[in-house]
Every structure is written in C-alpha cells, then in structure tokens.
PDB file of N, CA and C in Angstrom:
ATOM      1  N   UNK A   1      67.714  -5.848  29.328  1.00  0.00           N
ATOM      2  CA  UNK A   1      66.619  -6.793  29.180  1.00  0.00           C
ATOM      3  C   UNK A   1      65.484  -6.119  28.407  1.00  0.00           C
ATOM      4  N   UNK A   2      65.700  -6.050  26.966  1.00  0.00           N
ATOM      5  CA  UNK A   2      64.575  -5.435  26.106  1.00  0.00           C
ATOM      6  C   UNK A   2      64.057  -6.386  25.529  1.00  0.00           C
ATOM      7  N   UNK A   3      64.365  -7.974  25.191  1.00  0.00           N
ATOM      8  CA  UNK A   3      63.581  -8.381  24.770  1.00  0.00           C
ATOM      9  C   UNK A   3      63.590 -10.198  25.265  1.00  0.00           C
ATOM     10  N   UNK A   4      62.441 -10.444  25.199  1.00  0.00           N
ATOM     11  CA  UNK A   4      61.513 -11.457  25.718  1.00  0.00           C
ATOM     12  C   UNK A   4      61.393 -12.958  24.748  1.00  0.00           C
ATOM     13  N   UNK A   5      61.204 -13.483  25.406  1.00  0.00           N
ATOM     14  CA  UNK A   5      61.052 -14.770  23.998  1.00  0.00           C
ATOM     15  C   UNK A   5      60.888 -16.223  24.516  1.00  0.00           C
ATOM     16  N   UNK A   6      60.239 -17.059  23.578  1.00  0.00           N
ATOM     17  CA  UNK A   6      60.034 -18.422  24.125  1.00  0.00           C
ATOM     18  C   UNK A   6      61.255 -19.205  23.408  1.00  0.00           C
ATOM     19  N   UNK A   7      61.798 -19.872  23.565  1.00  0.00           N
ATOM     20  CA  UNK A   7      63.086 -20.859  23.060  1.00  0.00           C
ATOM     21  C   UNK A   7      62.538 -22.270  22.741  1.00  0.00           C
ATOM     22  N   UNK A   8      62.428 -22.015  21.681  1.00  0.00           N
ATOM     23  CA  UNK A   8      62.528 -23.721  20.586  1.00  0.00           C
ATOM     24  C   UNK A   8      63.877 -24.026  20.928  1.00  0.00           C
ATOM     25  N   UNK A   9      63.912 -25.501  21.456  1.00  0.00           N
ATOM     26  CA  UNK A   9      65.228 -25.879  21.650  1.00  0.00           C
ATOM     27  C   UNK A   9      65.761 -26.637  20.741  1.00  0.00           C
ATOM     28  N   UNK A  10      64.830 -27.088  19.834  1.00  0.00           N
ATOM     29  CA  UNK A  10      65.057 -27.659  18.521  1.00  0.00           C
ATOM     30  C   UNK A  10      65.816 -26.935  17.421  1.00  0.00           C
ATOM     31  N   UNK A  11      65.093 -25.389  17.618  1.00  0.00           N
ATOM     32  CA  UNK A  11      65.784 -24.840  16.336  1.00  0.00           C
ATOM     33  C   UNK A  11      66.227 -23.015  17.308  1.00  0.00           C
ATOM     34  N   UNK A  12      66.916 -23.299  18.273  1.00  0.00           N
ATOM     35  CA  UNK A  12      67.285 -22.555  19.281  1.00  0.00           C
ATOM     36  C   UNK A  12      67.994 -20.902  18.604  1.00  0.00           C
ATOM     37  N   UNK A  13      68.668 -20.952  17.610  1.00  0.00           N
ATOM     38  CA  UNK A  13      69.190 -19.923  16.665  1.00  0.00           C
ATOM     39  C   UNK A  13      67.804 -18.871  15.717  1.00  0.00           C
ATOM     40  N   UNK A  14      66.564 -19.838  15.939  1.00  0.00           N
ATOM     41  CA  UNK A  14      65.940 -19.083  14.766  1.00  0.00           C
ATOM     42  C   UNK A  14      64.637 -18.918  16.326  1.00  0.00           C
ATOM     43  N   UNK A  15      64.493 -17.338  16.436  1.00  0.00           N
ATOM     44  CA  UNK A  15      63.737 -16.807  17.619  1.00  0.00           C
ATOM     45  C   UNK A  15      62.469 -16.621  16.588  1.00  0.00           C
ATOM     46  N   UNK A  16      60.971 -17.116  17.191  1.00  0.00           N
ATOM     47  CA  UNK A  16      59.956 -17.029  16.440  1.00  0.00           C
ATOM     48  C   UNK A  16      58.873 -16.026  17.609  1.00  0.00           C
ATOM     49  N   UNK A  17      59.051 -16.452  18.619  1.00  0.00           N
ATOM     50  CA  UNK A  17      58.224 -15.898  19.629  1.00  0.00           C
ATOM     51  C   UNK A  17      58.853 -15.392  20.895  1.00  0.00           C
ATOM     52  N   UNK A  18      59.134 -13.814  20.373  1.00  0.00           N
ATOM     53  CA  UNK A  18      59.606 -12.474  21.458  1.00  0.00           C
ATOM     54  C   UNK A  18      58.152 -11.362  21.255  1.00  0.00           C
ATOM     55  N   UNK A  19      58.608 -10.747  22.186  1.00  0.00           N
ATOM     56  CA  UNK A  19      58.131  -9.241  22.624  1.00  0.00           C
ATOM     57  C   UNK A  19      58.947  -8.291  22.890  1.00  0.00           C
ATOM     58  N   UNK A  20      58.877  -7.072  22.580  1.00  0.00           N
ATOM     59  CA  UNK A  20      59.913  -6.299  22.781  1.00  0.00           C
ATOM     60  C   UNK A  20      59.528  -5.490  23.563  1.00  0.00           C
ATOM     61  N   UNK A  21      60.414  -5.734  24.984  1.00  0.00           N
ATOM     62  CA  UNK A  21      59.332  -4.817  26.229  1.00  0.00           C
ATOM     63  C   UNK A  21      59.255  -3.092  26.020  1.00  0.00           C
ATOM     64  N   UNK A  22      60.456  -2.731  25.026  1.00  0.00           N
ATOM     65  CA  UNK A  22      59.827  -1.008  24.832  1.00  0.00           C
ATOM     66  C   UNK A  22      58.554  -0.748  24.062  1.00  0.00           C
ATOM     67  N   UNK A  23      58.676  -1.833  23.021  1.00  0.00           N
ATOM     68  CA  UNK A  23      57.073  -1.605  22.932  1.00  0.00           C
ATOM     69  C   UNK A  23      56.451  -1.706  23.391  1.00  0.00           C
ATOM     70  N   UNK A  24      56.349  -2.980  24.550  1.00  0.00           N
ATOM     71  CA  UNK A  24      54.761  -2.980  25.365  1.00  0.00           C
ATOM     72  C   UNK A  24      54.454  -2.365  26.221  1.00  0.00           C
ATOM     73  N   UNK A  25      56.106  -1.573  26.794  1.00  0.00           N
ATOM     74  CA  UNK A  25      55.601  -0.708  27.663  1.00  0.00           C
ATOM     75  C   UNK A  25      55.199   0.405  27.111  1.00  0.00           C
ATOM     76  N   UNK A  26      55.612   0.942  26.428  1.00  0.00           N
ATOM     77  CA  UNK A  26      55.130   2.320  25.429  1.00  0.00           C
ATOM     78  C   UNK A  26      53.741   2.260  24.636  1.00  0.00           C
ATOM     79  N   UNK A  27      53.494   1.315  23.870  1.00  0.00           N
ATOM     80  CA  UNK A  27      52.296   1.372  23.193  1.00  0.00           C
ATOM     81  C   UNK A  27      50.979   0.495  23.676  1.00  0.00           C
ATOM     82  N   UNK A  28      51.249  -0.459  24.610  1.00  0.00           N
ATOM     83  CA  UNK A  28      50.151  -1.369  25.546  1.00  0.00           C
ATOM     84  C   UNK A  28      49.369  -2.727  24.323  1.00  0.00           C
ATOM     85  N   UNK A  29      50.312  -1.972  22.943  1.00  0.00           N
ATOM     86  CA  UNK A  29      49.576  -2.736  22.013  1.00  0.00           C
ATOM     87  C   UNK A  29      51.229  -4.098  21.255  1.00  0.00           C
ATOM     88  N   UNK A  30      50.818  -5.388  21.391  1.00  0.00           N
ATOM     89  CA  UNK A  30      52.037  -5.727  20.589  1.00  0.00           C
ATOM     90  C   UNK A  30      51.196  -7.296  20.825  1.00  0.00           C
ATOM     91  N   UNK A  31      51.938  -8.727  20.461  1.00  0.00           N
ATOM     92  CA  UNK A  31      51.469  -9.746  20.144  1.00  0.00           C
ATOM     93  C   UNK A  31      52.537 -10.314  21.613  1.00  0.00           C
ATOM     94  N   UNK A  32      51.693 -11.087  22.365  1.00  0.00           N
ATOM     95  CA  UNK A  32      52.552 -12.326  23.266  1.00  0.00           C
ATOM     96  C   UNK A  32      51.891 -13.660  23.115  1.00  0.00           C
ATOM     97  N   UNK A  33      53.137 -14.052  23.967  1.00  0.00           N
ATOM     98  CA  UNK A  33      53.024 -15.612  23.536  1.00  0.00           C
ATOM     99  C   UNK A  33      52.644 -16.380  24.621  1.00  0.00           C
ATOM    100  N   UNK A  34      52.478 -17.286  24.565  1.00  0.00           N
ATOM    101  CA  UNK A  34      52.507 -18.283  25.756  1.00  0.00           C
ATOM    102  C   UNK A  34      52.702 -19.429  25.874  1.00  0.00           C
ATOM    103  N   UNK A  35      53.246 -20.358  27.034  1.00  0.00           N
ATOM    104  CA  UNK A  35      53.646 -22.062  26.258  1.00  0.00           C
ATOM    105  C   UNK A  35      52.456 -22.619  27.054  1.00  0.00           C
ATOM    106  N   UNK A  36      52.354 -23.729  27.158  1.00  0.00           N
ATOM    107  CA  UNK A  36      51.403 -24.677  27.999  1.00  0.00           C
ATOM    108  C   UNK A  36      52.126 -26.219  27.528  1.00  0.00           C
ATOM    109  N   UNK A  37      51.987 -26.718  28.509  1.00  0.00           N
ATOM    110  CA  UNK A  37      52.604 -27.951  28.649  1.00  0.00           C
ATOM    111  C   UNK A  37      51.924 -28.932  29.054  1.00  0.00           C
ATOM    112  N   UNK A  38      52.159 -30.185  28.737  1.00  0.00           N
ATOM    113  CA  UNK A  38      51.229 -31.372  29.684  1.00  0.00           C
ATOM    114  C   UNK A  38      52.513 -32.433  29.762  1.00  0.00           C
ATOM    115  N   UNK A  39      52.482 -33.230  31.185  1.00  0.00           N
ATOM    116  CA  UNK A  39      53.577 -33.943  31.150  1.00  0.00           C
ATOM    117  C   UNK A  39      53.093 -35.117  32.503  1.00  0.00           C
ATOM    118  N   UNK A  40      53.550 -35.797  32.340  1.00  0.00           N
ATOM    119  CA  UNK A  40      53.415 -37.155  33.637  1.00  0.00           C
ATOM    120  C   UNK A  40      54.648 -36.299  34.882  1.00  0.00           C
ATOM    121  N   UNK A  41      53.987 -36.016  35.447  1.00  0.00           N
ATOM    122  CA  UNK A  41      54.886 -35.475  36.653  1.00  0.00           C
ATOM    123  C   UNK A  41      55.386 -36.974  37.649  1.00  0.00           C
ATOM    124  N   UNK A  42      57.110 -37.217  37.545  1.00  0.00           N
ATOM    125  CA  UNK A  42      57.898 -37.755  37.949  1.00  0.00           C
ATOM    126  C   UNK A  42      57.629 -37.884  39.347  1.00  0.00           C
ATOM    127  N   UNK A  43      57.364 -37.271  40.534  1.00  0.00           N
ATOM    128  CA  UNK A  43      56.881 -37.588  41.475  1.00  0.00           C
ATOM    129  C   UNK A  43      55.748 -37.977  41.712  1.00  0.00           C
ATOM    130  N   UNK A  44      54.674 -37.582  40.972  1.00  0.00           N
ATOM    131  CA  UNK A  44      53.430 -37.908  41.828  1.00  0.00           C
ATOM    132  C   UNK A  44      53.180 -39.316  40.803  1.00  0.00           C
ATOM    133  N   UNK A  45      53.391 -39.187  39.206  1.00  0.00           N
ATOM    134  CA  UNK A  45      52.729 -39.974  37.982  1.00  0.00           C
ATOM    135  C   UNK A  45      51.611 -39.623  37.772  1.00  0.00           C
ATOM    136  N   UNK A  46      51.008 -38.399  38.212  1.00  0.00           N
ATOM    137  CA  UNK A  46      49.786 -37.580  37.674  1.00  0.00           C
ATOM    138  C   UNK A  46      50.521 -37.104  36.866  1.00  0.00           C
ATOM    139  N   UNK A  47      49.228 -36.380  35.283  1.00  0.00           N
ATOM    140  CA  UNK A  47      49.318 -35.449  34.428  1.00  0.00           C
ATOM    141  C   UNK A  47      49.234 -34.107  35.059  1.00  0.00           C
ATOM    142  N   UNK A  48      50.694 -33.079  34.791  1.00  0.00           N
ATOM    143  CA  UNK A  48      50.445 -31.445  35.138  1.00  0.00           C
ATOM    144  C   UNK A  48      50.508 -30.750  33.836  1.00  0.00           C
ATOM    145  N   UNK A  49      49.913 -29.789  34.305  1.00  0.00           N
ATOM    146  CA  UNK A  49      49.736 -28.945  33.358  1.00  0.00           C
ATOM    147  C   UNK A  49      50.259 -27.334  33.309  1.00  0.00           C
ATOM    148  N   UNK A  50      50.969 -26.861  32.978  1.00  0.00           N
ATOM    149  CA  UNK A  50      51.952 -25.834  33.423  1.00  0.00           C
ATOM    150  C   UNK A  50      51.886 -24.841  32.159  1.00  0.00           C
ATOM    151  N   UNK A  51      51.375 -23.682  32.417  1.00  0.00           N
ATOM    152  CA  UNK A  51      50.965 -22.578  31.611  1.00  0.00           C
ATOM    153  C   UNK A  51      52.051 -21.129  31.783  1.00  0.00           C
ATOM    154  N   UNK A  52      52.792 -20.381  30.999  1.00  0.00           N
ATOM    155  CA  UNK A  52      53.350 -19.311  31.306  1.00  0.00           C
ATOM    156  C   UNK A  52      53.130 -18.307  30.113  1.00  0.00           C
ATOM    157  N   UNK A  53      52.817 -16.894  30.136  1.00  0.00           N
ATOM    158  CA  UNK A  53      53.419 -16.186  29.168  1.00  0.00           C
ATOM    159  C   UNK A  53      54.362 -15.702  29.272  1.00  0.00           C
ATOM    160  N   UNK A  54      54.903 -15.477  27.964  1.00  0.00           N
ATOM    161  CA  UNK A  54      56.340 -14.334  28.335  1.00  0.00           C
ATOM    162  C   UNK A  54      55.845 -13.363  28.868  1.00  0.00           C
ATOM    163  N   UNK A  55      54.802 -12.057  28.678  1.00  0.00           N
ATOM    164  CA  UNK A  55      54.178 -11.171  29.585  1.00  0.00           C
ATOM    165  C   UNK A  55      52.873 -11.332  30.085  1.00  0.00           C
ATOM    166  N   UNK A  56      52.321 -10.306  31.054  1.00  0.00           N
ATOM    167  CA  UNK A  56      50.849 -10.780  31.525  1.00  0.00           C
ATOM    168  C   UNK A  56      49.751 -11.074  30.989  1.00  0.00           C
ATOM    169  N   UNK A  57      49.846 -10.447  29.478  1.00  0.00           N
ATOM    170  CA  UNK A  57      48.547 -10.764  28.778  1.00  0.00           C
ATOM    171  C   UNK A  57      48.588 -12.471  27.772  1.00  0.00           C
ATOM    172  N   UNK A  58      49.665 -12.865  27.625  1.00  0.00           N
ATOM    173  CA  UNK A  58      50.159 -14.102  27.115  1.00  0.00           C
ATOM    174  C   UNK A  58      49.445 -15.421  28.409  1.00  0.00           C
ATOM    175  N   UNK A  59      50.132 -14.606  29.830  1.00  0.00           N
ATOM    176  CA  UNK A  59      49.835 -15.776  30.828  1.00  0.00           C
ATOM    177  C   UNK A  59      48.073 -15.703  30.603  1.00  0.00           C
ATOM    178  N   UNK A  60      47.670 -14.320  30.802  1.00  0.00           N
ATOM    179  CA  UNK A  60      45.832 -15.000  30.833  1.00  0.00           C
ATOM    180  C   UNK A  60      45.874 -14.993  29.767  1.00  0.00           C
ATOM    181  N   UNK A  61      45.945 -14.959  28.724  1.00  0.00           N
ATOM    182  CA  UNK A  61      45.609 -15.403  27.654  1.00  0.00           C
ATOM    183  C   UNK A  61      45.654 -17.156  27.295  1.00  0.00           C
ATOM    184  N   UNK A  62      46.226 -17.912  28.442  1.00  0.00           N
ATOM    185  CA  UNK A  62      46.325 -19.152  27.817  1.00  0.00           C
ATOM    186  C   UNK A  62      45.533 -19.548  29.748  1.00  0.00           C
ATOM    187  N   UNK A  63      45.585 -19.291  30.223  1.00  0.00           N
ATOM    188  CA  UNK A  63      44.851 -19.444  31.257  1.00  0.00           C
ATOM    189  C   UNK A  63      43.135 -19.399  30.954  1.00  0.00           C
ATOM    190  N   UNK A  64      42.952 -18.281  30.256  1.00  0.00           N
ATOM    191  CA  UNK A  64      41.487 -18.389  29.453  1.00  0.00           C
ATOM    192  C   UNK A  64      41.580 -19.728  28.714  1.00  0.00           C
ATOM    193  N   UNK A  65      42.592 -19.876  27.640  1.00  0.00           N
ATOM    194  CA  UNK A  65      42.184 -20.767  26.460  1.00  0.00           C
ATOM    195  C   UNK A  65      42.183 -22.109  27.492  1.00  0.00           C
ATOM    196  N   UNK A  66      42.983 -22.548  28.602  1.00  0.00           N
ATOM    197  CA  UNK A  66      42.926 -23.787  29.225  1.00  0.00           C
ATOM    198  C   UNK A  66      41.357 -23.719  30.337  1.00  0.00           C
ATOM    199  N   UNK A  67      40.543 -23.206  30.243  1.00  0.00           N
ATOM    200  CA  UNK A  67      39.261 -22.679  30.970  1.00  0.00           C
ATOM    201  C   UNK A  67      38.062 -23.002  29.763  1.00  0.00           C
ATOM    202  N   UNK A  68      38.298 -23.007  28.701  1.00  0.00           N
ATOM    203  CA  UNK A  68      37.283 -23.354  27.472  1.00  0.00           C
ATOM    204  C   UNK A  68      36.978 -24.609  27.542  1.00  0.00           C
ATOM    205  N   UNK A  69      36.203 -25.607  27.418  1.00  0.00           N
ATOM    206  CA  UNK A  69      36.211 -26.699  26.915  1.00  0.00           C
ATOM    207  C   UNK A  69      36.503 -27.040  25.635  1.00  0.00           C
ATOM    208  N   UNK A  70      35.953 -25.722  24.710  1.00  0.00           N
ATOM    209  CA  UNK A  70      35.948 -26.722  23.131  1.00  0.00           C
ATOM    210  C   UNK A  70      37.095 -26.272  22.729  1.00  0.00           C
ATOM    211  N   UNK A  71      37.911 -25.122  23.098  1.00  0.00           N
ATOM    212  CA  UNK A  71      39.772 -25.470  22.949  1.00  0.00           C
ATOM    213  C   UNK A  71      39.767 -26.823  23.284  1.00  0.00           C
ATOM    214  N   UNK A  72      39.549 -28.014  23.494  1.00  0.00           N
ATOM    215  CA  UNK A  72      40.275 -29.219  23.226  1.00  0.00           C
ATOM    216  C   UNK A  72      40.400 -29.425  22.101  1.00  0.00           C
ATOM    217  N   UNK A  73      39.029 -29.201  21.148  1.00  0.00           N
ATOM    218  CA  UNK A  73      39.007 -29.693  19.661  1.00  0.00           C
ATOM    219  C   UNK A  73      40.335 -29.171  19.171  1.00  0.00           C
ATOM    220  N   UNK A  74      40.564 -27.682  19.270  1.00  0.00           N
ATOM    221  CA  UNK A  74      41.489 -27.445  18.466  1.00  0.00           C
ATOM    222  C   UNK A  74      42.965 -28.061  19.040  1.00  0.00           C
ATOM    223  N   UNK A  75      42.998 -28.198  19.935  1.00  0.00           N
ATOM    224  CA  UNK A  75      44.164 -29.457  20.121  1.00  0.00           C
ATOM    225  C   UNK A  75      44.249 -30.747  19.820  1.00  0.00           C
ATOM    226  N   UNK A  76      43.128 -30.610  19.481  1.00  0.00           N
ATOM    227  CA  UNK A  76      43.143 -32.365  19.053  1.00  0.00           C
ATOM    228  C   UNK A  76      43.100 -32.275  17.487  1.00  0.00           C
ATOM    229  N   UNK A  77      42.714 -31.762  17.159  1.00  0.00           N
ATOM    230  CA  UNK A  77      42.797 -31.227  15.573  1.00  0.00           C
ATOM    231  C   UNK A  77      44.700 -31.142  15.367  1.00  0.00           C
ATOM    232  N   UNK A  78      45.028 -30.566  16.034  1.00  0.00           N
ATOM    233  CA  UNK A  78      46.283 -30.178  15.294  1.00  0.00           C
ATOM    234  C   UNK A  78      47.514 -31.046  16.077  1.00  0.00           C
ATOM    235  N   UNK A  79      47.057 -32.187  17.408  1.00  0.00           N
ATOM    236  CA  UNK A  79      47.680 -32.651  17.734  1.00  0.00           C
ATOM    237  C   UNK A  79      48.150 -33.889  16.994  1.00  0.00           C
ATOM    238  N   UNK A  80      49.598 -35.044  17.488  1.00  0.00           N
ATOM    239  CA  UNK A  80      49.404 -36.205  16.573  1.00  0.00           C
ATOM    240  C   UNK A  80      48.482 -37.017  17.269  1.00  0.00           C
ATOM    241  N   UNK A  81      48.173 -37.946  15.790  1.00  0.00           N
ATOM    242  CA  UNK A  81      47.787 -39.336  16.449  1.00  0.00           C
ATOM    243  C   UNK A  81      47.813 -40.176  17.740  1.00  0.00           C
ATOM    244  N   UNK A  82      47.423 -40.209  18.619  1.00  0.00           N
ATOM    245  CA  UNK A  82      47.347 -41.088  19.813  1.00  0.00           C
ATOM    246  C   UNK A  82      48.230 -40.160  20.979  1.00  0.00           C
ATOM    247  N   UNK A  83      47.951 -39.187  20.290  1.00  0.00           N
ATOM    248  CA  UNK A  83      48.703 -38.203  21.747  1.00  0.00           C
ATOM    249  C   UNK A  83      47.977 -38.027  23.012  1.00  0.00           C
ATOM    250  N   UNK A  84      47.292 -38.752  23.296  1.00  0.00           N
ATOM    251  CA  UNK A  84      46.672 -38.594  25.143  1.00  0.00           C
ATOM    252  C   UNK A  84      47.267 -39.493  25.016  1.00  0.00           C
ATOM    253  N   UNK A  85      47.642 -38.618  26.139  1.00  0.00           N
ATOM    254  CA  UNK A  85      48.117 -39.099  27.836  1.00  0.00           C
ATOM    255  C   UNK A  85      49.901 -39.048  27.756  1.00  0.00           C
ATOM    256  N   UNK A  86      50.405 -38.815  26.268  1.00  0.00           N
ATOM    257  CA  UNK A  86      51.970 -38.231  25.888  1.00  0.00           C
ATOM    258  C   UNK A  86      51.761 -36.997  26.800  1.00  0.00           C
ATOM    259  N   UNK A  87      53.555 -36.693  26.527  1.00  0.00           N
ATOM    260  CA  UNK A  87      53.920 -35.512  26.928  1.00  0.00           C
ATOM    261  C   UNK A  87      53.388 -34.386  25.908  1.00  0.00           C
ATOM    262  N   UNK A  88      53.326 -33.399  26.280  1.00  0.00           N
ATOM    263  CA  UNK A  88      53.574 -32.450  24.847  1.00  0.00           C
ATOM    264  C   UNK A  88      53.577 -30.368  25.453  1.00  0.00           C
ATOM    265  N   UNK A  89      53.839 -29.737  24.393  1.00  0.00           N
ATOM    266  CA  UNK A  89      53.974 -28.630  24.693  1.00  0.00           C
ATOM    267  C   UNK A  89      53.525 -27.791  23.455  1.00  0.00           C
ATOM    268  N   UNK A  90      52.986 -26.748  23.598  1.00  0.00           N
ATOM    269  CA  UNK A  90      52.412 -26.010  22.404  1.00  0.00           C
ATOM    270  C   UNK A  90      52.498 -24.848  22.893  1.00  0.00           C
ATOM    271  N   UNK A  91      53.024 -23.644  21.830  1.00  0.00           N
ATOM    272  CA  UNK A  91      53.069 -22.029  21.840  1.00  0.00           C
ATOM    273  C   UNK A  91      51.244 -21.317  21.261  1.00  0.00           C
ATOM    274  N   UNK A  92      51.109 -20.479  22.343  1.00  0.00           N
ATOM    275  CA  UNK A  92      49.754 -20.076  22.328  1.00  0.00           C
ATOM    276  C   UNK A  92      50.548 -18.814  21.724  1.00  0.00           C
ATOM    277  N   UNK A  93      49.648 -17.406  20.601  1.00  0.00           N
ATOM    278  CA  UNK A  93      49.938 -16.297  20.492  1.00  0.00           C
ATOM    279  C   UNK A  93      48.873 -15.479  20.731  1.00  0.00           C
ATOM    280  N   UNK A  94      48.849 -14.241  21.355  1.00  0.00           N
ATOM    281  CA  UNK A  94      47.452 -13.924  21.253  1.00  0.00           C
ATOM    282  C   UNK A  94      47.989 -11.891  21.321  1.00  0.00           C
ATOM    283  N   UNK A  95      46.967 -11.515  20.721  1.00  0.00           N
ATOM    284  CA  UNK A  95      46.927  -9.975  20.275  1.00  0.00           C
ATOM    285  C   UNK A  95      47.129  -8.799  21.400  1.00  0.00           C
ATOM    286  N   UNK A  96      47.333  -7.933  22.010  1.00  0.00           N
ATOM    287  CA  UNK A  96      47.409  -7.236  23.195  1.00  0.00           C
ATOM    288  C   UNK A  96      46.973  -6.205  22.952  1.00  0.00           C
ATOM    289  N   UNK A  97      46.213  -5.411  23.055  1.00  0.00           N
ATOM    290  CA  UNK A  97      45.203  -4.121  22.324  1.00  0.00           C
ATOM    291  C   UNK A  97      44.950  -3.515  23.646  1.00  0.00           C
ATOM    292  N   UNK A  98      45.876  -2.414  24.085  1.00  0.00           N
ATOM    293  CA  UNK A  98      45.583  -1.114  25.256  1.00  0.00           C
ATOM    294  C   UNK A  98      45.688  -2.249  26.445  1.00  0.00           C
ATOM    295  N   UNK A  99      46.801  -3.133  26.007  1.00  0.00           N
ATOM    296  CA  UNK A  99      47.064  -4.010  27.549  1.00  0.00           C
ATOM    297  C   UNK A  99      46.197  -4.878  28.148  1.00  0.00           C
ATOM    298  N   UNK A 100      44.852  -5.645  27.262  1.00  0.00           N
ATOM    299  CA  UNK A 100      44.101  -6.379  27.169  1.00  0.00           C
ATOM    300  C   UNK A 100      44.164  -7.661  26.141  1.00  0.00           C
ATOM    301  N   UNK A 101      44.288  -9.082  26.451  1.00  0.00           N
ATOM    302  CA  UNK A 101      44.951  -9.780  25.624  1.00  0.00           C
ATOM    303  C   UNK A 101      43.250 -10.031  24.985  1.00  0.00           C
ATOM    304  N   UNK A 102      43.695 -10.579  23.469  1.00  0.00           N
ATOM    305  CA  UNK A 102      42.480 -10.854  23.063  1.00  0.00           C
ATOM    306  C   UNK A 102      42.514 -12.446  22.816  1.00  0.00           C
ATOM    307  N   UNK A 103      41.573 -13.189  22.079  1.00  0.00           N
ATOM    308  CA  UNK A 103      41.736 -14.603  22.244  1.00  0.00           C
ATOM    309  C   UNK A 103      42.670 -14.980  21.570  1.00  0.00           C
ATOM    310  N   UNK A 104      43.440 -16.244  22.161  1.00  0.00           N
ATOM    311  CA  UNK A 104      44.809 -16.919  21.762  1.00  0.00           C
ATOM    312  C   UNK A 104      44.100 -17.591  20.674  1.00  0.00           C
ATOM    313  N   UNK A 105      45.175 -18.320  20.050  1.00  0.00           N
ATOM    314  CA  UNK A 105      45.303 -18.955  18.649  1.00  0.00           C
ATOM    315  C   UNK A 105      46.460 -19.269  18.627  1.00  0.00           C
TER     316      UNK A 105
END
C-alpha cells in the first residue's frame, strides 16, 4: 500500500489524484487531495455533506475550505447552471509543506 488516490469513475484507467505515501512519510512535503460531496440523503431527504482526504492534510484541508463562507463563490463560479439543491461532488487539492496543509484550490 504505497500509493493513495481518488477514483474518477468516469475515466477510472486515467489516475489524476494520488499521493505516494513514501513520500509523505519521508519528506512531510507532497500535494493531497480531497473529495466533498453534497447529496439528498435517502433516508432522512436532508442535504449531507461528506468531506474526506486521501491523507490528513487533504481531510483539513477541505474541512477548512467547507468553514469559509466566500468558498461558496468559488463553487458557484465553477459549478453548472441551476445546481442547488443537485447532487454533486468536487476534488479539492491542496499543498502539504512540513505536514501542514496549505489552502485548497
């Protein structure tokens, strides 16, 4: 288990977002990812919202960006047309410098 990754299931053959855990354990410095999701949860019919990184600085790293308010703009900027209250899912990346994530993008 050396390496890490989020799975596009769309284009499942072409890996865009891994980590390679000998690097992060060795150098504290490398790029992670993170997904975040929004979806009508089937039991309740509330909106959840479900955040993971592949490693720890990915998870707060999108745990911060879902804590911002004006991160909405940039979701709404790059989201489609009439997407509240859709499902949807988006890959956060953010920098890892001495095992400290810096801000996602």
């Amino acid at each position: 288990m050396t390496h890490f990754w989020i799975e596009d299931t769309q284009s499942p053959t072409h890996v865009r977002w891994s980590i390679d855990r000998g690097l992060q354990q060795a150098t504290h410095n490398y790029r992670d990812y993170a997904i975040v999701a929004r979806f009508q949860d089937a039991n309740t019919g509330k909106i959840a919202i479900v955040s993971a990184g592949i490693a720890r600085g990915g998870t707060v790293a999108a745990g911060e960006f879902l804590t911002i308010p004006s991160n909405m703009e940039l979701i709404n900027a790059r989201a489609p047309k009439n997407w509240d209250g859709q499902n949807m899912e988006f890959v956060l990346s953010t920098e890892i410098i001495d095992g400290a994530p810096r801000r996602p993008g």
